[in-house]
N, C-alpha and C. Protein backbone atom coordinates (compact mmCIF):
# COMPACT_ATOMS: atom_id res chain seq x y z
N UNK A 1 -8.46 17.44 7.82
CA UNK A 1 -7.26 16.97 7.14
C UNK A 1 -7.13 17.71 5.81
N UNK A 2 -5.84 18.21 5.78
CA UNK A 2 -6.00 19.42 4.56
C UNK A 2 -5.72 18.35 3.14
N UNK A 3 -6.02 18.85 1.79
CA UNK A 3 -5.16 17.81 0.69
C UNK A 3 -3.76 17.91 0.69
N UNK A 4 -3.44 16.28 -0.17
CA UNK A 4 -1.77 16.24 -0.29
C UNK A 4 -1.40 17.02 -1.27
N UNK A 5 -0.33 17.08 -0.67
CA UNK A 5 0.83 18.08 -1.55
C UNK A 5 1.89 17.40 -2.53
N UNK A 6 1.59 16.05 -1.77
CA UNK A 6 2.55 15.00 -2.54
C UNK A 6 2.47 13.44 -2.76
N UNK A 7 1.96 13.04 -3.71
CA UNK A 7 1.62 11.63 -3.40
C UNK A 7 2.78 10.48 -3.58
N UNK A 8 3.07 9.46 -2.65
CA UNK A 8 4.28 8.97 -2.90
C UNK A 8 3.01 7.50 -2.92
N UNK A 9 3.44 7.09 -4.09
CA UNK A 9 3.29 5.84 -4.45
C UNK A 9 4.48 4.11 -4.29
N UNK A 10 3.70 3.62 -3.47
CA UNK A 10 4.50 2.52 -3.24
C UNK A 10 4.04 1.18 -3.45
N UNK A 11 5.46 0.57 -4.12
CA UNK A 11 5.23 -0.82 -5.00
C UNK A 11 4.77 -2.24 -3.74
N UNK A 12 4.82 -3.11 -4.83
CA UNK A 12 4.52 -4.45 -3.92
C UNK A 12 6.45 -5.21 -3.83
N UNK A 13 6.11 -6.31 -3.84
CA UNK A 13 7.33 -7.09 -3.37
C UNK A 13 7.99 -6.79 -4.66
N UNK A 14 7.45 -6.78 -5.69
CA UNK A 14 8.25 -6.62 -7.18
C UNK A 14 8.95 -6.01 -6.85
N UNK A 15 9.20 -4.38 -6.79
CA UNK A 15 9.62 -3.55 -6.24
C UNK A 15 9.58 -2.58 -7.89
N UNK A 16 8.57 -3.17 -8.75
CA UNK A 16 7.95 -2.44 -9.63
C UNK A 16 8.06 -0.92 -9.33
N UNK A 17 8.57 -0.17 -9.92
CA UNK A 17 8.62 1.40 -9.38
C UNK A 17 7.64 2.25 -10.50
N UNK A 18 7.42 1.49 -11.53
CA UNK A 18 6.53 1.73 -12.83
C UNK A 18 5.06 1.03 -12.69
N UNK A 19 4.75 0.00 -11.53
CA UNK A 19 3.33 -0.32 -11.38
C UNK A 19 1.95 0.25 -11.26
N UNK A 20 2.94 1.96 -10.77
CA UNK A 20 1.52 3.08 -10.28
C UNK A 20 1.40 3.97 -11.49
N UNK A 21 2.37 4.05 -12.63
CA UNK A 21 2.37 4.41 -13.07
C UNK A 21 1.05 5.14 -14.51
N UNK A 22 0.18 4.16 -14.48
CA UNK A 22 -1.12 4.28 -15.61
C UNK A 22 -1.99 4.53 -14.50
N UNK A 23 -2.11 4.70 -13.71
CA UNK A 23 -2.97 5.18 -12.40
C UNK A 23 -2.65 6.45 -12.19
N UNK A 24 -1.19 6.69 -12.17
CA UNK A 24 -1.05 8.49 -11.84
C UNK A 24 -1.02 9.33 -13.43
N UNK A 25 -0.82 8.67 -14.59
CA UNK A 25 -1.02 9.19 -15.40
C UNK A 25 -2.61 9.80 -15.74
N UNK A 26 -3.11 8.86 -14.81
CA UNK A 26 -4.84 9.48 -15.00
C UNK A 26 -5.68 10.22 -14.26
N UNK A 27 -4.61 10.50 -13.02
CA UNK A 27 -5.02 11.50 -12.01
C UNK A 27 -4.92 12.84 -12.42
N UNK A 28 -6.49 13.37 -11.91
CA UNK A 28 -6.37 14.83 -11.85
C UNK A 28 -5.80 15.52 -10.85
N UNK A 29 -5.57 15.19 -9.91
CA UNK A 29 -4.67 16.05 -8.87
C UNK A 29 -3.57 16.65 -9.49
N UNK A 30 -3.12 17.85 -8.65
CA UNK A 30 -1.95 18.22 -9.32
C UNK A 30 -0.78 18.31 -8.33
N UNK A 31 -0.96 17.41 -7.43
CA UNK A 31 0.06 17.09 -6.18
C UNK A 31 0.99 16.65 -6.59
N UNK A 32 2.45 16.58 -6.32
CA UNK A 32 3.57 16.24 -6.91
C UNK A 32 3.72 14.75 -6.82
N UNK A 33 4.29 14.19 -7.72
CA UNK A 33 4.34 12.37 -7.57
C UNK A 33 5.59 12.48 -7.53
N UNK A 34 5.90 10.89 -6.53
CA UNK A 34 6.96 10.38 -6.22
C UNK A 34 6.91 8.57 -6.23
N UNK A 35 7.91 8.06 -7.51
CA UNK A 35 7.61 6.77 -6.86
C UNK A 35 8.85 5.49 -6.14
N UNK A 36 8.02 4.91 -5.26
CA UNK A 36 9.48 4.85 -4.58
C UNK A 36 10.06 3.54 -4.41
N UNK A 37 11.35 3.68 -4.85
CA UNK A 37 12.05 2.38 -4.56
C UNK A 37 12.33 1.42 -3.43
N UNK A 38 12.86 -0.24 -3.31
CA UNK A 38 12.96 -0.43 -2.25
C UNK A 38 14.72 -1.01 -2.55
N UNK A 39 15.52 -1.09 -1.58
CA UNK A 39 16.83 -1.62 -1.69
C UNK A 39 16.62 -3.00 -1.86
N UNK A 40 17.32 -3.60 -2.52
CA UNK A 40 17.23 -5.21 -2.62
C UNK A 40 16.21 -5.52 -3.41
N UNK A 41 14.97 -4.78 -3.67
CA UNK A 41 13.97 -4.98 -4.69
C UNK A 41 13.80 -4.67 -6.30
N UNK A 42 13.08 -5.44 -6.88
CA UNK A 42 12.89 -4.60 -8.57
C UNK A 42 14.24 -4.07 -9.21
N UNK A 43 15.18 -4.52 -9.12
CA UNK A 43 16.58 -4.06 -9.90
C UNK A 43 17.19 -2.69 -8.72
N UNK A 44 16.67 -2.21 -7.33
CA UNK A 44 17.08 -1.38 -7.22
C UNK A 44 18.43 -2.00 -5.92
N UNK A 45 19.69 -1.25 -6.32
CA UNK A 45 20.87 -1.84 -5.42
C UNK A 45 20.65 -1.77 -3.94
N UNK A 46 21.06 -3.33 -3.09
CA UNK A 46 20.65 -3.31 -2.01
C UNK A 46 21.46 -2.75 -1.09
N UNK A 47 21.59 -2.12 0.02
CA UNK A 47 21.97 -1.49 0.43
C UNK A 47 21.84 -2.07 2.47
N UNK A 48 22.98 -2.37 2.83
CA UNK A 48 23.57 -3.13 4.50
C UNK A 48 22.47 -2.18 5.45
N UNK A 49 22.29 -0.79 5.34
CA UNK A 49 21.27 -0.44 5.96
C UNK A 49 19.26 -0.27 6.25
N UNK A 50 19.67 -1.65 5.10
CA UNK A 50 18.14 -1.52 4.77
C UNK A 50 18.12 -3.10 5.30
N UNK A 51 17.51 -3.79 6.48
CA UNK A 51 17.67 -5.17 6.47
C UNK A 51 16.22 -5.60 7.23
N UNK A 52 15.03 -4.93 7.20
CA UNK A 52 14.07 -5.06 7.82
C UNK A 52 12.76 -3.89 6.96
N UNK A 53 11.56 -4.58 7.23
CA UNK A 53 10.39 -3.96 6.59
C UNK A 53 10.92 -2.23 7.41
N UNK A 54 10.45 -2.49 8.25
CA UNK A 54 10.69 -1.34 9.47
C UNK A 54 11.94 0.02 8.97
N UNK A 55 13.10 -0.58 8.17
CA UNK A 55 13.74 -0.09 7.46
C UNK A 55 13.56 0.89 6.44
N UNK A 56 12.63 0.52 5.96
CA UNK A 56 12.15 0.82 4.44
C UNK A 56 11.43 1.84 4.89
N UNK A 57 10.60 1.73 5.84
CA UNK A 57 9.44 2.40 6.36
C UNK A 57 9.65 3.56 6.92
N UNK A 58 10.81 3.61 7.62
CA UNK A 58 11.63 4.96 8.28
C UNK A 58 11.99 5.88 6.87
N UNK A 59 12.49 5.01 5.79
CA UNK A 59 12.79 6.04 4.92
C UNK A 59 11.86 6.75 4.05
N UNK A 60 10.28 5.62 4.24
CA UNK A 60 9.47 6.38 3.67
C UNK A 60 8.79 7.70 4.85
N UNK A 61 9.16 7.45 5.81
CA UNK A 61 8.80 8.29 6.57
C UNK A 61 9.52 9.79 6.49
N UNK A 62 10.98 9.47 6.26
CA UNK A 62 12.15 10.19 6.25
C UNK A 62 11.11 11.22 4.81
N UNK A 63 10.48 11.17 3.87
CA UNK A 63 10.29 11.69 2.53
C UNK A 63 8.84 12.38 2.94
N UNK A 64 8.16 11.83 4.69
CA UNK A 64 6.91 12.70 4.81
C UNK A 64 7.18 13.83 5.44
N UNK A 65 7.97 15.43 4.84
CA UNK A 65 7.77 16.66 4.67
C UNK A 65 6.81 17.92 4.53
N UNK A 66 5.92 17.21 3.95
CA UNK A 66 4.52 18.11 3.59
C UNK A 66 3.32 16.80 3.62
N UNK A 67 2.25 17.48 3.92
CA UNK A 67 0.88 17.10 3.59
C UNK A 67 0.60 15.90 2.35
N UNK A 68 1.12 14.48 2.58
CA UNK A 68 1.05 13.48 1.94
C UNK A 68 0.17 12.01 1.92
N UNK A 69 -0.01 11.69 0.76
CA UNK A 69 -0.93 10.76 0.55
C UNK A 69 -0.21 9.23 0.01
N UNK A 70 -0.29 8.48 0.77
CA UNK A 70 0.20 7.36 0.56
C UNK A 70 -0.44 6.31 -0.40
N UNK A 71 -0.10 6.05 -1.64
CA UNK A 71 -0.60 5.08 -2.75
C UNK A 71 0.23 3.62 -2.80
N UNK A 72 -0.46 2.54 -1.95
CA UNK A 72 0.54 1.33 -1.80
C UNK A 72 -0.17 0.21 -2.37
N UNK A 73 0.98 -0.90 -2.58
CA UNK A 73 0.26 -1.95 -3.77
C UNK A 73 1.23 -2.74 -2.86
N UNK A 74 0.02 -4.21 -2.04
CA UNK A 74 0.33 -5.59 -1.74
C UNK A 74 1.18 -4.95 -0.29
N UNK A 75 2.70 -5.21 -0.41
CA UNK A 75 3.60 -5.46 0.43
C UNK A 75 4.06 -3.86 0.78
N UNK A 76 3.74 -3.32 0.19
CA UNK A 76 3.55 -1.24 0.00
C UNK A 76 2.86 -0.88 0.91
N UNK A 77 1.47 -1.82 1.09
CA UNK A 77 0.39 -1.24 1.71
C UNK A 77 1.24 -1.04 3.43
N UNK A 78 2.06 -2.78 3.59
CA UNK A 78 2.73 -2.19 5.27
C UNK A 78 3.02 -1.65 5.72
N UNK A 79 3.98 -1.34 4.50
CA UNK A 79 5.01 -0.21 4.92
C UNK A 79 3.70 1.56 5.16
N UNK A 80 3.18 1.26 4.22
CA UNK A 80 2.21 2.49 4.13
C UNK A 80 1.93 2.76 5.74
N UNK A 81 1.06 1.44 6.44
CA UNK A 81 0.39 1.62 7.36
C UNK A 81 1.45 1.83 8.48
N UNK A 82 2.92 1.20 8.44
CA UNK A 82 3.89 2.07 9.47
C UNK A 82 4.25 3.07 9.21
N UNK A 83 4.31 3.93 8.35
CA UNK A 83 4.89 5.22 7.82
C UNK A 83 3.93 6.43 8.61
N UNK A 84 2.73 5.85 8.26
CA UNK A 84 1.25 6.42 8.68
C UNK A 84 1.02 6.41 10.33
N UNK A 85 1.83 5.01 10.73
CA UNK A 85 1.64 5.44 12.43
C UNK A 85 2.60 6.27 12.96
N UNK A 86 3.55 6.01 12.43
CA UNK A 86 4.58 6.73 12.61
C UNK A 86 4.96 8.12 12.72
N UNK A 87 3.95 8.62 11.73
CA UNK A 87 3.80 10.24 11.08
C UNK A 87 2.44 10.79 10.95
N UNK A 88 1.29 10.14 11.59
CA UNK A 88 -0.10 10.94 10.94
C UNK A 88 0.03 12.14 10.92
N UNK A 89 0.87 12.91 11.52
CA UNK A 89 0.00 14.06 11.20
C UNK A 89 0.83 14.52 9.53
N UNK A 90 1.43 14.15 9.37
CA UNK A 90 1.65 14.31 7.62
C UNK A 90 0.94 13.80 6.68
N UNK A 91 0.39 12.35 7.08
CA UNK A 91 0.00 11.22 6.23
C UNK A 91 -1.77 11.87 6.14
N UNK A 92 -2.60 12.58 4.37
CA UNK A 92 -3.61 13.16 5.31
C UNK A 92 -4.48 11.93 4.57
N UNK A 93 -4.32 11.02 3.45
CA UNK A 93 -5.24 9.83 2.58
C UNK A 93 -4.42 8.97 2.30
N UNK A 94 -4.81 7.63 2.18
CA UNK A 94 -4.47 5.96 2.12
C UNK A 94 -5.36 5.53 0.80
N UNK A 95 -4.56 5.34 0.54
CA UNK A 95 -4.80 4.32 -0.51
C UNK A 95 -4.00 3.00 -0.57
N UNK A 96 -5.09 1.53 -0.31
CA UNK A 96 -3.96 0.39 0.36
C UNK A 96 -4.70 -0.30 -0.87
N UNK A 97 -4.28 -1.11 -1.68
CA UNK A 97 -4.43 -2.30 -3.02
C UNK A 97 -4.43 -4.00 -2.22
N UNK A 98 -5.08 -4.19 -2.54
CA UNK A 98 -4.61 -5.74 -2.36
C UNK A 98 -3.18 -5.94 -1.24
N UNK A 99 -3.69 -6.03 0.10
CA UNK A 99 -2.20 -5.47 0.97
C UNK A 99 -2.97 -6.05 2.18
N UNK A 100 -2.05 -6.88 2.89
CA UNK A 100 -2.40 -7.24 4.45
C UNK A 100 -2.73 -6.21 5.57
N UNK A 101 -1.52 -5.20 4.68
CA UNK A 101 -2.00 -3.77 6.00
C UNK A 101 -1.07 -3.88 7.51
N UNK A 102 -0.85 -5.00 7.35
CA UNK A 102 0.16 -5.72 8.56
C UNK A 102 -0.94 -6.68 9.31
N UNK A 103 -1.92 -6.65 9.08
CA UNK A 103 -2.84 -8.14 9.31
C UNK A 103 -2.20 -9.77 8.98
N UNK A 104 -2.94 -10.24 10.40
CA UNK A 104 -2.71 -11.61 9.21
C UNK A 104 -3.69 -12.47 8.48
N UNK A 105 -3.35 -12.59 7.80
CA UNK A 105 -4.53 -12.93 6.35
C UNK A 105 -4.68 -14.06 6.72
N UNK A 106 -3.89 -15.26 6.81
CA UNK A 106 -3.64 -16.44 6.45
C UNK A 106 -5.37 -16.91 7.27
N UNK A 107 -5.74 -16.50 8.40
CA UNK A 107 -7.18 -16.72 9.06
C UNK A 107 -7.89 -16.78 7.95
N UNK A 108 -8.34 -15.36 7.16
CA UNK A 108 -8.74 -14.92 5.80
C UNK A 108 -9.00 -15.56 4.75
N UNK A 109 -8.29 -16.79 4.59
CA UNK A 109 -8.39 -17.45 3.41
C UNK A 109 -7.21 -16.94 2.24
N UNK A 110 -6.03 -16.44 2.42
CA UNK A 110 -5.09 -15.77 1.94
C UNK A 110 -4.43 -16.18 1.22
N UNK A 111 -4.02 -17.06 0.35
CA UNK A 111 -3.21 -18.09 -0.02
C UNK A 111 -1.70 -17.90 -0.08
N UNK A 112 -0.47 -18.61 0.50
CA UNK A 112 0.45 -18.12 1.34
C UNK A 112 0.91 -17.84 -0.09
N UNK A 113 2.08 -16.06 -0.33
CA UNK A 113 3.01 -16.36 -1.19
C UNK A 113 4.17 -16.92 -1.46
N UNK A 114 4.72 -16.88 0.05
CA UNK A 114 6.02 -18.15 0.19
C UNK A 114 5.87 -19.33 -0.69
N UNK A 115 4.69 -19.94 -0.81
CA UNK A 115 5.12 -21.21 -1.58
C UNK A 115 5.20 -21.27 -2.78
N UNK A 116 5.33 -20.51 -3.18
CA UNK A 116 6.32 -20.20 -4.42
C UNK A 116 7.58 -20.02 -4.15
N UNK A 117 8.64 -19.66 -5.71
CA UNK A 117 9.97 -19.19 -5.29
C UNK A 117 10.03 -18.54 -4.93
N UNK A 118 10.70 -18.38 -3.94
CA UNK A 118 11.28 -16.44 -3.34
C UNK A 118 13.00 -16.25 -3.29
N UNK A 119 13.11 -17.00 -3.87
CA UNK A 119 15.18 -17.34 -3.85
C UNK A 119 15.53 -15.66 -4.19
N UNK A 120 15.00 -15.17 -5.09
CA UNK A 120 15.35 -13.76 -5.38
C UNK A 120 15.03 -12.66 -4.30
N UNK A 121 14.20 -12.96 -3.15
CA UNK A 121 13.96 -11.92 -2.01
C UNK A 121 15.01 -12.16 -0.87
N UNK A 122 15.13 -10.73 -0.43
CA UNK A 122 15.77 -11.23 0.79
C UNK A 122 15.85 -11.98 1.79
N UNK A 123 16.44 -12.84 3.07
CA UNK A 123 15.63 -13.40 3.75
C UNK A 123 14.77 -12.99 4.62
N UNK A 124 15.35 -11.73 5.07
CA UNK A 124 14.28 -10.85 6.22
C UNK A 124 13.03 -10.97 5.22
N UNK A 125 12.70 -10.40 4.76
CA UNK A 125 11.84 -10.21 3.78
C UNK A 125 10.77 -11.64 3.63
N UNK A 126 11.41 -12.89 3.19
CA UNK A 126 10.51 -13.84 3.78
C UNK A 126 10.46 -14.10 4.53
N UNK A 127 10.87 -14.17 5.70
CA UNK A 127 10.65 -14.37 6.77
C UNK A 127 9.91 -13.31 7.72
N UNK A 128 9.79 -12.52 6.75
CA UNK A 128 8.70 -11.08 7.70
C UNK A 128 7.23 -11.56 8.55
N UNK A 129 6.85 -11.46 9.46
CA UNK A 129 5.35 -11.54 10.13
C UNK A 129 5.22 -10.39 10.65
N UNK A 130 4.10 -9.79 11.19
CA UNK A 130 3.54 -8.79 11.68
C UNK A 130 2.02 -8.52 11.80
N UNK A 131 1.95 -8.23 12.91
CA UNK A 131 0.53 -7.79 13.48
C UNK A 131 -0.34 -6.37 13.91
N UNK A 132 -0.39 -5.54 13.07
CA UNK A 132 -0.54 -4.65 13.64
C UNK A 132 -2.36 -4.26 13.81
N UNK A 133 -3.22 -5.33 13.83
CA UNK A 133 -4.44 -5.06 14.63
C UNK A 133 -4.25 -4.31 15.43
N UNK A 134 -4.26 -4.52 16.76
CA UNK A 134 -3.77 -3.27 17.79
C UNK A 134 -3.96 -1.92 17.62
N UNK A 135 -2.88 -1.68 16.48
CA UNK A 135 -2.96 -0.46 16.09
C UNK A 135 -3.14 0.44 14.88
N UNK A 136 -3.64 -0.50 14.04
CA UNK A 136 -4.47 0.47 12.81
C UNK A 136 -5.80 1.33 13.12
N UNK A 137 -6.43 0.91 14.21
CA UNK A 137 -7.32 1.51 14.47
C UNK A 137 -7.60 3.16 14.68
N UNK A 138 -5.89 2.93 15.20
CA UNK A 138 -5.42 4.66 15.76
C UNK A 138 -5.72 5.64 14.10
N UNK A 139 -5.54 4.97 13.15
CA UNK A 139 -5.23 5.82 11.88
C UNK A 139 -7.17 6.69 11.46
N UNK A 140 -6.96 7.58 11.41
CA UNK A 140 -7.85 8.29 11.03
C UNK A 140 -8.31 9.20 9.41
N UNK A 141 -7.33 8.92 9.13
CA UNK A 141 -7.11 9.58 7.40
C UNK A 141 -8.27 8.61 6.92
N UNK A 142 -8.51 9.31 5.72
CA UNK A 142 -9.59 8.51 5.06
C UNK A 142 -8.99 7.61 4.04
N UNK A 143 -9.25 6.45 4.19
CA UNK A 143 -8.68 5.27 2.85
C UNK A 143 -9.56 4.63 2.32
N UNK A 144 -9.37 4.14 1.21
CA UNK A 144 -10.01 4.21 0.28
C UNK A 144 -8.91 2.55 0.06
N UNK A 145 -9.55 1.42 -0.03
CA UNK A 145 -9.49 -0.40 0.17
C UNK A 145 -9.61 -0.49 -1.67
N UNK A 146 -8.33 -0.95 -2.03
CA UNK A 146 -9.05 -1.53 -3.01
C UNK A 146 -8.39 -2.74 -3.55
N UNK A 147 -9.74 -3.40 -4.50
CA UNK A 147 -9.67 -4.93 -4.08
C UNK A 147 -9.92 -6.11 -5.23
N UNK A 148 -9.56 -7.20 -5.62
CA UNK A 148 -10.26 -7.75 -6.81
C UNK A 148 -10.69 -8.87 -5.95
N UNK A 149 -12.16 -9.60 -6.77
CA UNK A 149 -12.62 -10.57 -5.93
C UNK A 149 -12.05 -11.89 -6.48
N UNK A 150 -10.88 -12.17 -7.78
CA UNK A 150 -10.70 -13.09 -8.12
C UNK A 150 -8.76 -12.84 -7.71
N UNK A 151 -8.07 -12.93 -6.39
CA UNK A 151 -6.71 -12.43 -6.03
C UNK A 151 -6.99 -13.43 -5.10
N UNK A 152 -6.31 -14.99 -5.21
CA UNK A 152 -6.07 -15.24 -3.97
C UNK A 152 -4.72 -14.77 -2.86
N UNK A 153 -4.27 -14.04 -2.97
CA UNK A 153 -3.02 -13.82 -2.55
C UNK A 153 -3.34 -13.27 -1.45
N UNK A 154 -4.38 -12.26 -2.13
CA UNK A 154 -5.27 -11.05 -0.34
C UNK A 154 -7.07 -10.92 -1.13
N UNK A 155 -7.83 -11.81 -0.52
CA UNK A 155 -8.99 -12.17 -0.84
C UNK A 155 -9.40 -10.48 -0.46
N UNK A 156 -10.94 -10.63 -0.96
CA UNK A 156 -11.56 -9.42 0.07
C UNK A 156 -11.84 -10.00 1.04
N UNK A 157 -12.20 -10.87 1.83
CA UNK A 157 -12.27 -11.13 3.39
C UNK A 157 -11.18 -10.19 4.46
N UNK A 158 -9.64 -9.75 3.51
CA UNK A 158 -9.01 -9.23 3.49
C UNK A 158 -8.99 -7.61 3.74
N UNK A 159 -9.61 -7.26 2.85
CA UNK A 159 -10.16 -5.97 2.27
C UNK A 159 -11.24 -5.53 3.47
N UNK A 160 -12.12 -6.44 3.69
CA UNK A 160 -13.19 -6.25 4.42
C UNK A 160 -12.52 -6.51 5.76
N UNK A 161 -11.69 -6.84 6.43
CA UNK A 161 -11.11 -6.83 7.63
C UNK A 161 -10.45 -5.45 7.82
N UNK A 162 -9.71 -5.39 6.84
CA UNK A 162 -9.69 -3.99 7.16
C UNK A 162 -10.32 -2.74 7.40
N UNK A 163 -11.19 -2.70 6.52
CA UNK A 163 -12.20 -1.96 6.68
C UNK A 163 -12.91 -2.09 7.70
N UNK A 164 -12.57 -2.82 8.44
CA UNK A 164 -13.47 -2.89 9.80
C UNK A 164 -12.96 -1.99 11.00
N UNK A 165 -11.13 -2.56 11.23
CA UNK A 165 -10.64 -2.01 11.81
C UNK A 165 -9.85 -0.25 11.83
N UNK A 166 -10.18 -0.24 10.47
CA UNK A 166 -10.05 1.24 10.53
C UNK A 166 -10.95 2.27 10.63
N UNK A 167 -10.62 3.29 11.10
CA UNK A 167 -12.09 4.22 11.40
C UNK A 167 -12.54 4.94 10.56
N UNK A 168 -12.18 4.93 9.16
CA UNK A 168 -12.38 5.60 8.17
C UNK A 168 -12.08 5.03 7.02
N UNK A 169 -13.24 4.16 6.70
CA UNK A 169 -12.14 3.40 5.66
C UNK A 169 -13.37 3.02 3.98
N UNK A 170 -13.18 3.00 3.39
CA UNK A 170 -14.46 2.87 2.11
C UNK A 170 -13.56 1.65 1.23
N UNK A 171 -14.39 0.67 0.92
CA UNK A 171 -13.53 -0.73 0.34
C UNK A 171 -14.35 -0.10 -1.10
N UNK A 172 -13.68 -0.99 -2.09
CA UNK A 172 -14.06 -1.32 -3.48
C UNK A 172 -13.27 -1.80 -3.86
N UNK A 173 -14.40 -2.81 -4.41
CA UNK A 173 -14.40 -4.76 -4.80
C UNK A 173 -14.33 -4.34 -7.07
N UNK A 174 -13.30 -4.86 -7.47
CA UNK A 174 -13.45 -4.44 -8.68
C UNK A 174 -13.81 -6.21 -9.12
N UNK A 175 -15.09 -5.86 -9.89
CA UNK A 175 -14.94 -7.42 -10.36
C UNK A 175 -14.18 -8.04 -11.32
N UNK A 176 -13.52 -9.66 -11.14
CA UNK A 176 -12.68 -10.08 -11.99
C UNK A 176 -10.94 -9.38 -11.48
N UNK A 177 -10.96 -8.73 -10.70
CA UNK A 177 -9.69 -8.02 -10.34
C UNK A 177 -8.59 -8.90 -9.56
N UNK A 178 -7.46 -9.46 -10.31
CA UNK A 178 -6.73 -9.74 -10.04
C UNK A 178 -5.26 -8.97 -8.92
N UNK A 179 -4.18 -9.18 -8.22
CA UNK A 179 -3.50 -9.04 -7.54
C UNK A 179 -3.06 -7.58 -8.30
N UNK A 180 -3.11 -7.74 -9.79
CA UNK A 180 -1.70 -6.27 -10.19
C UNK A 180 -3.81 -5.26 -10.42
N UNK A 181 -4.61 -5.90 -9.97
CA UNK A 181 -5.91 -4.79 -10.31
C UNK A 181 -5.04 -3.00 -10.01
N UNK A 182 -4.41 -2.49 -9.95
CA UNK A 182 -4.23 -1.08 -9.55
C UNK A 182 -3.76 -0.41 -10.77
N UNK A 183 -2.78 -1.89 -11.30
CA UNK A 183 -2.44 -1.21 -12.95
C UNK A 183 -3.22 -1.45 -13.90
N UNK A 184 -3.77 -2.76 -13.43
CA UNK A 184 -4.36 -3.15 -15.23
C UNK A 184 -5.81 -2.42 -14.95
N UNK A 185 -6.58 -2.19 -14.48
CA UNK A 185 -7.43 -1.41 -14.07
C UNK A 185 -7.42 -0.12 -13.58
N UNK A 186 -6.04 0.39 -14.06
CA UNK A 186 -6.17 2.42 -13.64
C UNK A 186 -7.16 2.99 -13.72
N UNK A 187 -7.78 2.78 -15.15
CA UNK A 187 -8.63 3.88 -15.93
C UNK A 187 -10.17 4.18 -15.22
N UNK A 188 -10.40 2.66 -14.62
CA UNK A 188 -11.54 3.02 -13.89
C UNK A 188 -11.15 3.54 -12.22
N UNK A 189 -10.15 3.06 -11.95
CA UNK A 189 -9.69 3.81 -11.00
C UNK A 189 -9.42 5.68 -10.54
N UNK A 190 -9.26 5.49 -11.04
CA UNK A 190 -8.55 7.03 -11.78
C UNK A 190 -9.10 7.91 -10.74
N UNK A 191 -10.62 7.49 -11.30
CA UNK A 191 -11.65 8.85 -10.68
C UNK A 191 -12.46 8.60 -9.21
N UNK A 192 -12.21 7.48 -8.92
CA UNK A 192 -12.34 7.00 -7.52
C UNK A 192 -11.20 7.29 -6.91
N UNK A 193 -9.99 7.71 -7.02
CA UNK A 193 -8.98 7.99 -6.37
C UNK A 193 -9.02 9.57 -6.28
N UNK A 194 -9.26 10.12 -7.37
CA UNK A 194 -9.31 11.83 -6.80
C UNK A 194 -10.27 12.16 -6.44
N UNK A 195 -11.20 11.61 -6.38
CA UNK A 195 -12.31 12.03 -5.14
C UNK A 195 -12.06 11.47 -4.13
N UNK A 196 -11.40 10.26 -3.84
CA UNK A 196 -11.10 10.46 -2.50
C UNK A 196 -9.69 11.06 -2.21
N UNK A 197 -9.15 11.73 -2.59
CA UNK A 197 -7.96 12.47 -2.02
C UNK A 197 -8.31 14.04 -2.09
N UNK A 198 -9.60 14.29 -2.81
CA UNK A 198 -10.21 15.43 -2.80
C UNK A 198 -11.01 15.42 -1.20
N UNK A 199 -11.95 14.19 -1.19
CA UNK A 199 -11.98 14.43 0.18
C UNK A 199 -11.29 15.09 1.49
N UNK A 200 -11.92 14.88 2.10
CA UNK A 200 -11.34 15.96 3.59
C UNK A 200 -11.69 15.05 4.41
């Protein structure tokens, strides 16, 4: 698997487009960044052709052109892992944050985010389920799990499920790491991320 040429970083439900931001400021790679919006999310205008995860996912697919590395946070990570089945042979490193992956957690110990407000999300959007056990296994790129042990939202039981089912997969547990661990914790990140996208 050759290195990326382009890393497209993708948000959680926020639709935060600035969340990856102190993370890629500390990367040594010199692969081009992209970070990407979702319709209906984070202030960005929603748009009649975007009405499903699956949606979103085509268009991140639509942007895999060259030799790319996927950087996803929470609800990012799904889309990541359909973009990735969709396209491996573009997709060549994963990087999934605190993210179901398209698992279901709730077994996990997960604590649901629905029960909170969600009046501001779409309804597809809460009402999303998905399973893609089955087929994460197929993914072969090397990813790199990362995780806080104090997030009930996506425990590591989480983290560590995944890592099971993928065939290439290296977890790290940051201690004290909460749900946004990718931003507020860049700095130690930083250098665990370009070695693994330096990897092969």
């Amino acid at each position: 698997m050759s290195t990326p040429e382009q890393l497209l970083f993708l948000p959680g439900a926020s639709g935060n487009k600035t969340f990856w931001q102190p993370l890629s400021d500390r990367l040594a790679t010199t692969a081009a960044r992209c970070f990407v919006g979702y319709p209906g999310f984070g202030g960005e205008p929603a748009d009649p052709e975007v009405a499903s995860i699956d949606d979103i996912a085509q268009r991140v697919v639509a942007m895999l052109d060259r030799p790319t590395a996927l950087i996803a946070q929470s609800m990012g990570g799904v889309i990541a892992v359909r973009a990735a089945l969709a396209k491996p042979q573009c997709v060549t490193h994963l990087v999934l944050s605190v993210t179901s992956g398209g698992i279901d957690t709730a077994a996990l110990g997960a604590q649901d985010w629905r029960a909170g407000n969600t009046s501001h999300f779409p309804e597809w959007f809460v009402s999303f389920r998905s399973d893609l056990s089955s087929q994460i296994a197929s993914l072969t790129q090397p990813v790199l799990l990362l995780w806080g042990d104090n997030d009930p939202l996506s425990p590591v039981a989480v983290g560590e499920r995944l890592g099971a089912l993928l065939a290439n997969a290296t977890l790290h547990v940051v201690h004290g790491g909460e749900h946004d661990l990718a931003s507020v914790h860049a700095q130690a990140l930083a250098p665990l991320v370009d070695a693994h996208l330096a990897a092969a």
